[in-house]
C-alpha atoms as a PDB file:
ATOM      1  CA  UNK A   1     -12.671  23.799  28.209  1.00  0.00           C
ATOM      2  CA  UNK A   2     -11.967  22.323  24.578  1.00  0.00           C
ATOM      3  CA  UNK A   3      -8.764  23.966  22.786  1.00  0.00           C
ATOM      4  CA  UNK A   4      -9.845  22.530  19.706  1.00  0.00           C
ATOM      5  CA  UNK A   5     -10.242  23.666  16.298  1.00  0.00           C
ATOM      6  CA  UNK A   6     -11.535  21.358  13.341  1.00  0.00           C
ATOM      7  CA  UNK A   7     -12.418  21.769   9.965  1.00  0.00           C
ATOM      8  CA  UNK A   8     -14.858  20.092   7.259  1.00  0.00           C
ATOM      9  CA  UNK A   9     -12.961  17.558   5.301  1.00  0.00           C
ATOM     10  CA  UNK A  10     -15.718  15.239   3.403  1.00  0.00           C
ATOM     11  CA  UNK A  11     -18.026  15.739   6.221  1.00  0.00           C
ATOM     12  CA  UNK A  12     -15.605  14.987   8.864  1.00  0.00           C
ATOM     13  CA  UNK A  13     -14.241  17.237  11.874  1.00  0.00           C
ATOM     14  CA  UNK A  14     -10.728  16.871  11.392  1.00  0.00           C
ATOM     15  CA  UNK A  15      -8.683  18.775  13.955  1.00  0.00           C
ATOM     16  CA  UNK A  16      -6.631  21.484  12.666  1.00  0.00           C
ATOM     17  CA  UNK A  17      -4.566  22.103  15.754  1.00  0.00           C
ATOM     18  CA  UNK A  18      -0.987  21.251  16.031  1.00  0.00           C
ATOM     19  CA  UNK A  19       0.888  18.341  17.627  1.00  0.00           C
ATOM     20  CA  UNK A  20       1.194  19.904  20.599  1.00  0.00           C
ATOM     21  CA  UNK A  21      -2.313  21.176  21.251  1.00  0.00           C
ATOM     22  CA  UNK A  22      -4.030  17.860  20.520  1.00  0.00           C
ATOM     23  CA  UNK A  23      -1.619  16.740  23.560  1.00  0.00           C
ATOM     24  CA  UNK A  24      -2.456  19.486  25.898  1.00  0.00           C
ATOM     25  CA  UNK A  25      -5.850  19.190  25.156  1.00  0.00           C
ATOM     26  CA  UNK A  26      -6.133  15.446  25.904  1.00  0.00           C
ATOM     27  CA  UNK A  27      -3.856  16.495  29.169  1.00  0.00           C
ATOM     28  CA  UNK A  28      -6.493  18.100  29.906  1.00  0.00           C
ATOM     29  CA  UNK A  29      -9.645  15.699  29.224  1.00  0.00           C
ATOM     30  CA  UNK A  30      -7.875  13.779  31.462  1.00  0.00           C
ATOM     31  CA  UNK A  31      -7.769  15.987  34.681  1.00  0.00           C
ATOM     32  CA  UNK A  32     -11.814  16.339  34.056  1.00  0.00           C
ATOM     33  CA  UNK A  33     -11.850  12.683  34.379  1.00  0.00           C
ATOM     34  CA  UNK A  34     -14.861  12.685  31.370  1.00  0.00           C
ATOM     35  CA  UNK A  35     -13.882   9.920  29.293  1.00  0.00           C
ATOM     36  CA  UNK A  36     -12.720  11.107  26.140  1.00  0.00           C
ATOM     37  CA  UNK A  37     -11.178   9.211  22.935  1.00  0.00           C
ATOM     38  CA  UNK A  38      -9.287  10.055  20.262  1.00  0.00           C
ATOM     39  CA  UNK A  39      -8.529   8.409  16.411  1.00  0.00           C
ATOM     40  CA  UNK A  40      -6.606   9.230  13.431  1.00  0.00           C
ATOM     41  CA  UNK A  41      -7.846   9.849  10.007  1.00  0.00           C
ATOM     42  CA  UNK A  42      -6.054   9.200   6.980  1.00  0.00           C
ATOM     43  CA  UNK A  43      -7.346   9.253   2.790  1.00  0.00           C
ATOM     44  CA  UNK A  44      -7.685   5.443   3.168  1.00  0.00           C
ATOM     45  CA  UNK A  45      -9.696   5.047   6.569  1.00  0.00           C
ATOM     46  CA  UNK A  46     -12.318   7.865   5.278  1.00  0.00           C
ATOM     47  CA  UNK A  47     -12.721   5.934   1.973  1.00  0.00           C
ATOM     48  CA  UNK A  48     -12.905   2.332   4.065  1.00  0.00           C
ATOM     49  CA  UNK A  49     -15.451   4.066   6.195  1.00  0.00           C
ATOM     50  CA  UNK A  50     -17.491   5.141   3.013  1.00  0.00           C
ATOM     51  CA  UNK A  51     -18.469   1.436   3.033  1.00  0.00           C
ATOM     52  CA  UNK A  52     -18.737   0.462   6.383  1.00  0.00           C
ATOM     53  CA  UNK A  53     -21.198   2.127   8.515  1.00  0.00           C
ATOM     54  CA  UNK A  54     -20.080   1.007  12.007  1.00  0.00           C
ATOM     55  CA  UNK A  55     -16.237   2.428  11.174  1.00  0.00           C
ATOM     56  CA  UNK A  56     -18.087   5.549   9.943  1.00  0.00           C
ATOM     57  CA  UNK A  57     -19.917   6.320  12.942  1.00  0.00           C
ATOM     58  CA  UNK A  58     -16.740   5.266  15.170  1.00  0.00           C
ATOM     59  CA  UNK A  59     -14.956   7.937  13.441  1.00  0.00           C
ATOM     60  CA  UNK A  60     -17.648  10.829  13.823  1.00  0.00           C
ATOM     61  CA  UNK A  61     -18.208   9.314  17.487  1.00  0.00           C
ATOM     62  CA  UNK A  62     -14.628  10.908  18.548  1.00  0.00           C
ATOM     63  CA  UNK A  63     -14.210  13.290  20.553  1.00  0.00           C
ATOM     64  CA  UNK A  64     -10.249  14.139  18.224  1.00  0.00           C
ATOM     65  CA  UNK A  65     -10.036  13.157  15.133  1.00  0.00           C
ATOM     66  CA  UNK A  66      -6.282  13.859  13.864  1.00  0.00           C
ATOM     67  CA  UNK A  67      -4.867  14.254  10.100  1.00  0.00           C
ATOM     68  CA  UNK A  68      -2.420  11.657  10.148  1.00  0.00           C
ATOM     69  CA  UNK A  69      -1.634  11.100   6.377  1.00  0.00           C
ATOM     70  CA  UNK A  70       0.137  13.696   3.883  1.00  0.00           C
ATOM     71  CA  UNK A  71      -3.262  13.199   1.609  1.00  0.00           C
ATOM     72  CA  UNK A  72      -5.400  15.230   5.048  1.00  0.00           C
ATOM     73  CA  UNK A  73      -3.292  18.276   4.894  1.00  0.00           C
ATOM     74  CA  UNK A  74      -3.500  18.598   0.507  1.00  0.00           C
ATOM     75  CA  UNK A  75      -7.102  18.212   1.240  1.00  0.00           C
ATOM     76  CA  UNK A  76      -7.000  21.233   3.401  1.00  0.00           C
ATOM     77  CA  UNK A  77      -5.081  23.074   1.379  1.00  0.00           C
ATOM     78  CA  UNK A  78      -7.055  22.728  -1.625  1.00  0.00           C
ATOM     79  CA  UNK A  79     -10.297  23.784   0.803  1.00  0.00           C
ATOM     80  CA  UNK A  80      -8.789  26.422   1.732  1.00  0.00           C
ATOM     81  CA  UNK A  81      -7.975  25.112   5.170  1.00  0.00           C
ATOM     82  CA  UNK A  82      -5.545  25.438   8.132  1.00  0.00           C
ATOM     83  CA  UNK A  83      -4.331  21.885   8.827  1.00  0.00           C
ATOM     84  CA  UNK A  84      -0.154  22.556   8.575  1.00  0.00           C
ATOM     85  CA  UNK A  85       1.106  19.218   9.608  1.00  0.00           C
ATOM     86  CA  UNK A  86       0.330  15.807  10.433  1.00  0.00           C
ATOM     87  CA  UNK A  87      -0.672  14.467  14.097  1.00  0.00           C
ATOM     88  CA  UNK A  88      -0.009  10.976  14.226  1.00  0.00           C
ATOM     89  CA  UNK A  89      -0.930   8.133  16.898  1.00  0.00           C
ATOM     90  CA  UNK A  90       2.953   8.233  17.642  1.00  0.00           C
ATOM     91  CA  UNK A  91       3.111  12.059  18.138  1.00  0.00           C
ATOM     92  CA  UNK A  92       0.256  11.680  20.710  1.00  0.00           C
ATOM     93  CA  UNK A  93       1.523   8.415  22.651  1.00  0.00           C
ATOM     94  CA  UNK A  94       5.039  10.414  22.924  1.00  0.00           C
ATOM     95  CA  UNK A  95       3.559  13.462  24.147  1.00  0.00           C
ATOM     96  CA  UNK A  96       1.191  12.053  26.319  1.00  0.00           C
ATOM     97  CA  UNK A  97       3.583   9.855  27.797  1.00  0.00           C
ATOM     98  CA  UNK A  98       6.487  13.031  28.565  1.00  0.00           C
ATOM     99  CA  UNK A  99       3.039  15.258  30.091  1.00  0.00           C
ATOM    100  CA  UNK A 100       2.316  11.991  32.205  1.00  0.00           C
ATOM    101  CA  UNK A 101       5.444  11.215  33.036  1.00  0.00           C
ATOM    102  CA  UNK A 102       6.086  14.719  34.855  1.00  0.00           C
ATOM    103  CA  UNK A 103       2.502  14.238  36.518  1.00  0.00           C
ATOM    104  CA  UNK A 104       3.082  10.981  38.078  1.00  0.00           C
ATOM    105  CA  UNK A 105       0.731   7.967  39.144  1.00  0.00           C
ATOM    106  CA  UNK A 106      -1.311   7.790  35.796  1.00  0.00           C
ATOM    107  CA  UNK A 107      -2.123   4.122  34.723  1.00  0.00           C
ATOM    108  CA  UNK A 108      -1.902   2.757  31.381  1.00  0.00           C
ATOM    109  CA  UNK A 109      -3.306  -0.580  29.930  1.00  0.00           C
ATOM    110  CA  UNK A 110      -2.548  -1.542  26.835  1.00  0.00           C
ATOM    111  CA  UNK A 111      -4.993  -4.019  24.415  1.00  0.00           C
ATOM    112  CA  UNK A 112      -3.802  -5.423  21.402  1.00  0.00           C
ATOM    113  CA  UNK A 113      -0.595  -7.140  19.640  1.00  0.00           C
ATOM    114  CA  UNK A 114       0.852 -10.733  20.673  1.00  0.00           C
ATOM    115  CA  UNK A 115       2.327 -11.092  24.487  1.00  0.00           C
ATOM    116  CA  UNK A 116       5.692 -11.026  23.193  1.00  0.00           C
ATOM    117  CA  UNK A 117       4.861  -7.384  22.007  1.00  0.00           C
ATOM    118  CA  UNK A 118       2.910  -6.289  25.218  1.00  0.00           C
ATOM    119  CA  UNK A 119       5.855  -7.790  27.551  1.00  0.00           C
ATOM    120  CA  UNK A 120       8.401  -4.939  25.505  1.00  0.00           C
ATOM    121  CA  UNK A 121       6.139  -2.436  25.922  1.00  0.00           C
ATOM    122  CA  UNK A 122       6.115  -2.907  29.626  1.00  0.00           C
ATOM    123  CA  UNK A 123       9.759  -2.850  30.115  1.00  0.00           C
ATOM    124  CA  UNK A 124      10.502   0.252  27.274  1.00  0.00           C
ATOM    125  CA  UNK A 125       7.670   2.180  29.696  1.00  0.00           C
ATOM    126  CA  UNK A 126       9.022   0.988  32.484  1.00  0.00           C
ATOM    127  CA  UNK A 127      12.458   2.507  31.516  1.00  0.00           C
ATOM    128  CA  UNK A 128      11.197   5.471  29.817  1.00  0.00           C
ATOM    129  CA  UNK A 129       8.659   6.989  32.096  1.00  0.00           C
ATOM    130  CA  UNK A 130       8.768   5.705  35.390  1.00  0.00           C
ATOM    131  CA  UNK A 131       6.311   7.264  36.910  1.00  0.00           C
ATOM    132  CA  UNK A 132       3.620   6.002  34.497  1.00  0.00           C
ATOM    133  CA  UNK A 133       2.090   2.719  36.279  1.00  0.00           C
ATOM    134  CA  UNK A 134       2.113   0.276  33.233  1.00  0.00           C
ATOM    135  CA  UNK A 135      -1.656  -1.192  34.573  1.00  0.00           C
ATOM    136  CA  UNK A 136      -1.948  -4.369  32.511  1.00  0.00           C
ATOM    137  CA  UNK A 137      -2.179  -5.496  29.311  1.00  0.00           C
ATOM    138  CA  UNK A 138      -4.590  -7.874  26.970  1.00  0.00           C
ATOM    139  CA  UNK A 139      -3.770 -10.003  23.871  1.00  0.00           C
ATOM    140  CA  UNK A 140      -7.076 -10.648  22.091  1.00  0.00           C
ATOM    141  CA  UNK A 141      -7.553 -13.319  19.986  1.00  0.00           C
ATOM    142  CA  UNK A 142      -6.465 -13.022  16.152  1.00  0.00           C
ATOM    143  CA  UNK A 143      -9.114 -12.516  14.185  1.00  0.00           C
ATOM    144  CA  UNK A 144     -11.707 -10.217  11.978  1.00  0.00           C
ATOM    145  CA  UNK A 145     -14.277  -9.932  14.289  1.00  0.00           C
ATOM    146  CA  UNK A 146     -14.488 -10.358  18.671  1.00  0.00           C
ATOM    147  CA  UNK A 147     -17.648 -12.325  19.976  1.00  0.00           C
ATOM    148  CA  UNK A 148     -19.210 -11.562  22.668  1.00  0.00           C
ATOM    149  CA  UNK A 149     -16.718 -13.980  24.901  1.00  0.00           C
ATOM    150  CA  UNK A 150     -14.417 -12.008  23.360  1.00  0.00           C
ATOM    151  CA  UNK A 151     -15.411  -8.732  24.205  1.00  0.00           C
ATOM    152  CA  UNK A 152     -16.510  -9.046  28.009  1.00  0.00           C
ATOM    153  CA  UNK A 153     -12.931 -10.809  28.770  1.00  0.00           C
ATOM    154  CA  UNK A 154     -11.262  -7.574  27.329  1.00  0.00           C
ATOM    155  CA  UNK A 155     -13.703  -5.013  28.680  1.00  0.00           C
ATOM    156  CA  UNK A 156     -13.357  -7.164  32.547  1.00  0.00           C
ATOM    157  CA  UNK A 157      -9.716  -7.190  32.426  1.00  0.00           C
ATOM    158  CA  UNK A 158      -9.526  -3.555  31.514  1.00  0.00           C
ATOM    159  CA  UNK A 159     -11.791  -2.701  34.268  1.00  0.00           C
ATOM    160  CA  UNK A 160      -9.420  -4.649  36.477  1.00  0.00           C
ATOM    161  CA  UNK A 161      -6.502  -2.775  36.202  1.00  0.00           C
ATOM    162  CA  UNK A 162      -8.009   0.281  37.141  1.00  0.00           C
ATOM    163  CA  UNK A 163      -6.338   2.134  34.281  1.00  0.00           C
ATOM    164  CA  UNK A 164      -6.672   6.280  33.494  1.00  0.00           C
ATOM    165  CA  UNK A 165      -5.569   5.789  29.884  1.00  0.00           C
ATOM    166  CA  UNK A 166      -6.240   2.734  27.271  1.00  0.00           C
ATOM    167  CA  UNK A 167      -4.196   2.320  24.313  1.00  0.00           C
ATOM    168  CA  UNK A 168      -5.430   0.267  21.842  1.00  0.00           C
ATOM    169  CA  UNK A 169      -3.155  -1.089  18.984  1.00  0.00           C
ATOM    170  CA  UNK A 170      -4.882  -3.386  16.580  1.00  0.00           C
ATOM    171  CA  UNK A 171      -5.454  -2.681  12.839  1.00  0.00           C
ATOM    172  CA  UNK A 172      -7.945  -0.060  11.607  1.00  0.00           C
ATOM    173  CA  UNK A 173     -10.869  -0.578  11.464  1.00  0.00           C
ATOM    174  CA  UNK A 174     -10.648  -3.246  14.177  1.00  0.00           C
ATOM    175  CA  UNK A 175      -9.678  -1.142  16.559  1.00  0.00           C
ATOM    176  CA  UNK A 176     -11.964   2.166  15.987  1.00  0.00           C
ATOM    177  CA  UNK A 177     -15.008  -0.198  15.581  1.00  0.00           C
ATOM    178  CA  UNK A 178     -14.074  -1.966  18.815  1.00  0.00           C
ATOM    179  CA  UNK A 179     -13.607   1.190  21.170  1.00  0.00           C
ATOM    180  CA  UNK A 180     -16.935   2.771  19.689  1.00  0.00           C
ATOM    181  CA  UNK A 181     -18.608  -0.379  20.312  1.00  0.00           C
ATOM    182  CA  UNK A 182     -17.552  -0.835  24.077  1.00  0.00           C
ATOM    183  CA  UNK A 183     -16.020   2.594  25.551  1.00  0.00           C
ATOM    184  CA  UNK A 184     -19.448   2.503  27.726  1.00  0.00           C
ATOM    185  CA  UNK A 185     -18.579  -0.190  29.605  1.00  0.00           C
ATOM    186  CA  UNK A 186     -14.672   0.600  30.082  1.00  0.00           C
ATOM    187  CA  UNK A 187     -13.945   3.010  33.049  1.00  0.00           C
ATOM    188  CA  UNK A 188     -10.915   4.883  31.653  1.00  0.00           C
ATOM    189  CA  UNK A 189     -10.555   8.329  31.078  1.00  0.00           C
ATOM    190  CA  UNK A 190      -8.868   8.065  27.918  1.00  0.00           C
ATOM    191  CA  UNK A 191      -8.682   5.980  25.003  1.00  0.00           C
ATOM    192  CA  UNK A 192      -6.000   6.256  22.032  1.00  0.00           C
ATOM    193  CA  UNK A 193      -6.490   3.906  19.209  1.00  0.00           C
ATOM    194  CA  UNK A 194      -2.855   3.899  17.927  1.00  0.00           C
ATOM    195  CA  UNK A 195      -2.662   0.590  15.478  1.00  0.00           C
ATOM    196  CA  UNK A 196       0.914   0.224  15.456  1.00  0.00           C
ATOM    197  CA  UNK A 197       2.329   2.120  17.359  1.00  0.00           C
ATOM    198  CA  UNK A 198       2.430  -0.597  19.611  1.00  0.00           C
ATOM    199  CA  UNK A 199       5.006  -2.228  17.123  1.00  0.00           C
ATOM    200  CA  UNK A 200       6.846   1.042  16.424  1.00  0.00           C
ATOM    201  CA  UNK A 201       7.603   1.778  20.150  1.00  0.00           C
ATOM    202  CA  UNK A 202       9.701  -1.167  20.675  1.00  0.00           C
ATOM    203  CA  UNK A 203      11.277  -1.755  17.161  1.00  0.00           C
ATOM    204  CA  UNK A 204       9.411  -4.376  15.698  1.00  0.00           C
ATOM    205  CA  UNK A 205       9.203  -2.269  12.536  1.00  0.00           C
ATOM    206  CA  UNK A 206      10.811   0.730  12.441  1.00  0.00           C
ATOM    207  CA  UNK A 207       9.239   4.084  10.838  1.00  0.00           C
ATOM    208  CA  UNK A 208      10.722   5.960   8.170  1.00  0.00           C
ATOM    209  CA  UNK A 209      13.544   8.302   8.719  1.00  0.00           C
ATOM    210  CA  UNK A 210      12.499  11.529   9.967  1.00  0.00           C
ATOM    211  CA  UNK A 211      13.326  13.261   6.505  1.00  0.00           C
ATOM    212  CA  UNK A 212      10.436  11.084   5.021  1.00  0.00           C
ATOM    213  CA  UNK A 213       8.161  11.973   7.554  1.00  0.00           C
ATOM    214  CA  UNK A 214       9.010  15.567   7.300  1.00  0.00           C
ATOM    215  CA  UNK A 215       8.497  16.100   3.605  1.00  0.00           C
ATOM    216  CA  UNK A 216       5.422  14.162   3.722  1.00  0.00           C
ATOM    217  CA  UNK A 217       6.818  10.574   2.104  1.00  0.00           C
ATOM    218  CA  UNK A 218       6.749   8.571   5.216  1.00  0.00           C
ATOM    219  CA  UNK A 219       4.411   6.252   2.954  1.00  0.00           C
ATOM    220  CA  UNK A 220       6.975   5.166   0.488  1.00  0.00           C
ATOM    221  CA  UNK A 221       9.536   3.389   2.600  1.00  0.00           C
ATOM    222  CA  UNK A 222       6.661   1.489   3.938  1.00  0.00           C
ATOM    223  CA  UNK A 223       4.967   0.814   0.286  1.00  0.00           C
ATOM    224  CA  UNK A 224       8.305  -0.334  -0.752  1.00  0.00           C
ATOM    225  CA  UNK A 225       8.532  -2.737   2.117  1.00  0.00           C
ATOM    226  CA  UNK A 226       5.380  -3.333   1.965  1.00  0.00           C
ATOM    227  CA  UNK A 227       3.405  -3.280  -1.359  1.00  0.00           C
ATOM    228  CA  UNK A 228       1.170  -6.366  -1.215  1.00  0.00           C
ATOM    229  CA  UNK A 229      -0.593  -4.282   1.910  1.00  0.00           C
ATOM    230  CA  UNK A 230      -0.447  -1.638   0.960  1.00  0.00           C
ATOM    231  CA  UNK A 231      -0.427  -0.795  -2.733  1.00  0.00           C
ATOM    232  CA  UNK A 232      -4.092  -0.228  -2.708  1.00  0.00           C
ATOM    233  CA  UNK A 233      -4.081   2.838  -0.126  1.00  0.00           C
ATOM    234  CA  UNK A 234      -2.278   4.642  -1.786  1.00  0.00           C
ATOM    235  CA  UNK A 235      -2.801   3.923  -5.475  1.00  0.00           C
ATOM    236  CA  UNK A 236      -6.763   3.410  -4.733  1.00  0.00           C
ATOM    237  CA  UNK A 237      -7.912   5.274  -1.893  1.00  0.00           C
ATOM    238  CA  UNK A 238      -6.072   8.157  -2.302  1.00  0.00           C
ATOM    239  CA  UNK A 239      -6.834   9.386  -5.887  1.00  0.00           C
ATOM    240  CA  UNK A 240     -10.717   8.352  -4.408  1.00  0.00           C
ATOM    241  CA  UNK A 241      -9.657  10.884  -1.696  1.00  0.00           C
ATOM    242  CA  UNK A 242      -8.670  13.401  -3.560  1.00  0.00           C
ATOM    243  CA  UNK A 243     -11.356  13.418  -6.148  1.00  0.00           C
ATOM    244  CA  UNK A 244     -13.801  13.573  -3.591  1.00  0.00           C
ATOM    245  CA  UNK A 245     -12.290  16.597  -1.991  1.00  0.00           C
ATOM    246  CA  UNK A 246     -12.232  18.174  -5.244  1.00  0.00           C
ATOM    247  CA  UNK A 247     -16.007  17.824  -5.361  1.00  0.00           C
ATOM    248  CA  UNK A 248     -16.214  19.552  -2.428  1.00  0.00           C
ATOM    249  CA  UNK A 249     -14.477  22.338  -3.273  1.00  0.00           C
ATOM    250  CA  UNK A 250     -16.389  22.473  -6.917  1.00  0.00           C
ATOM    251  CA  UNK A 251     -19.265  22.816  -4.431  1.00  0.00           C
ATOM    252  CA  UNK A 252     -18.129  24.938  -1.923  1.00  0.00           C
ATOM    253  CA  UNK A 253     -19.188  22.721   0.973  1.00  0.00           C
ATOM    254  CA  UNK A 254     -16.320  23.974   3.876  1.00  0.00           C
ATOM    255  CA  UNK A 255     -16.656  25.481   7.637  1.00  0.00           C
END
């Protein structure tokens, strides 16, 4: 049974269910045991994805697509839409990990970030939900694009561990390319593509205060710290964004 609700945003299904339904629902993908994957969408990925077919169809290939970004829920408001508030790849790690948690004897692997990284998220999880079996974890190689090499040493190791849930925490579109391209050949239940979370979870950069993220801003802090990487997402993309969903609206193309 799917709880979810999704609206038309530039031809995407974004969900327009809160925090905590996406969670329940992916609580419950996960007692089916259908594999089942999930991705955020922000102004910036769905302009990057304009040019890049593969990250396009990785996007429209999942089975949640969140609207984590302040840019998702103007969109919806100018459409017309429900979308109230963001659902980001932390608000879905944290909630999956406190429904787990109470379950017991789910197994997570994690793929992504340097071992240094991996080895503190293994002993935070450890700490913080003990009954979640920390499976494994993989450090791929650093670099634009996996071989084939590449790819079958991540997919075997994965397959190893035996894991219910996958977390994957690499940079967009890396990581949405990479699970459409080989979520075949994993058996897992679950996959979250969470980017960096992974760094966020154990303090090796911290998130905006929770005032920022309430009143939509979380993206300054980080420009500010940030602006070399990210100046052009949110001087570029989202004015594209926006533009684009004003077109829509000018043609009346909504669910």
């Amino acid at each position: 049974m799917s709880l979810l609700k999704s609206e038309n945003i530039l031809g995407y299904p974004i969900s327009s269910n809160s925090v905590q339904s996406c969670i329940e629902q992916i609580a419950t993908w996960l007692e089916s045991g259908d594999q089942k994957n999930f991705v955020c969408a922000n102004p910036h990925s769905l302009m990057v994805a304009e040019k890049d077919h593969i990250f396009c169809k990785a996007i429209h290939s999942a089975d949640m697509l969140t609207p984590d970004g302040v840019g998702i829920i103007i969109a919806s408001k100018l459409l017309g839409g429900r979308i109230k508030e963001r659902v980001t790849g932390s608000d879905v790690f944290e909630g999956v990990n406190n429904i787990l948690n109470n379950r017991k004897n789910y197994r997570y692997f994690f793929l992504g970030s340097s071992p240094e990284t991996l080895d503190m998220i293994r002993d935070r999880l450890t700490e913080d939900c003990p009954n979640i079996v920390f499976a494994g974890a993989y450090s791929p190689p650093y670099k634009d694009v996996f071989n084939e090499e590449d790819n079958r040493l991540m997919v075997e190791a994965i397959n190893a561990a035996r894991p219910d849930v996958l977390w994957v925490g690499m940079t967009a579109p890396k990581q949405e390319k990479w699970v459409y391209q080989n979520s075949k050949k994993l058996d897992v239940k679950f996959i979250g593509a969470i980017g960096a979370v992974f760094d966020f979870y154990v303090g090796n950069v911290n998130r905006p205060h929770p005032i920022y993220q309430k009143i939509g801003l979380e993206w300054l802090p980080r420009l500010i710290h940030e602006p070399r990487r990210l100046w052009r997402r949110n001087f570029v993309s989202s004015p594209q964004f926006i533009l684009k969903v004003l077109k829509q609206k000018i043609n009346g193309i909504r669910e």
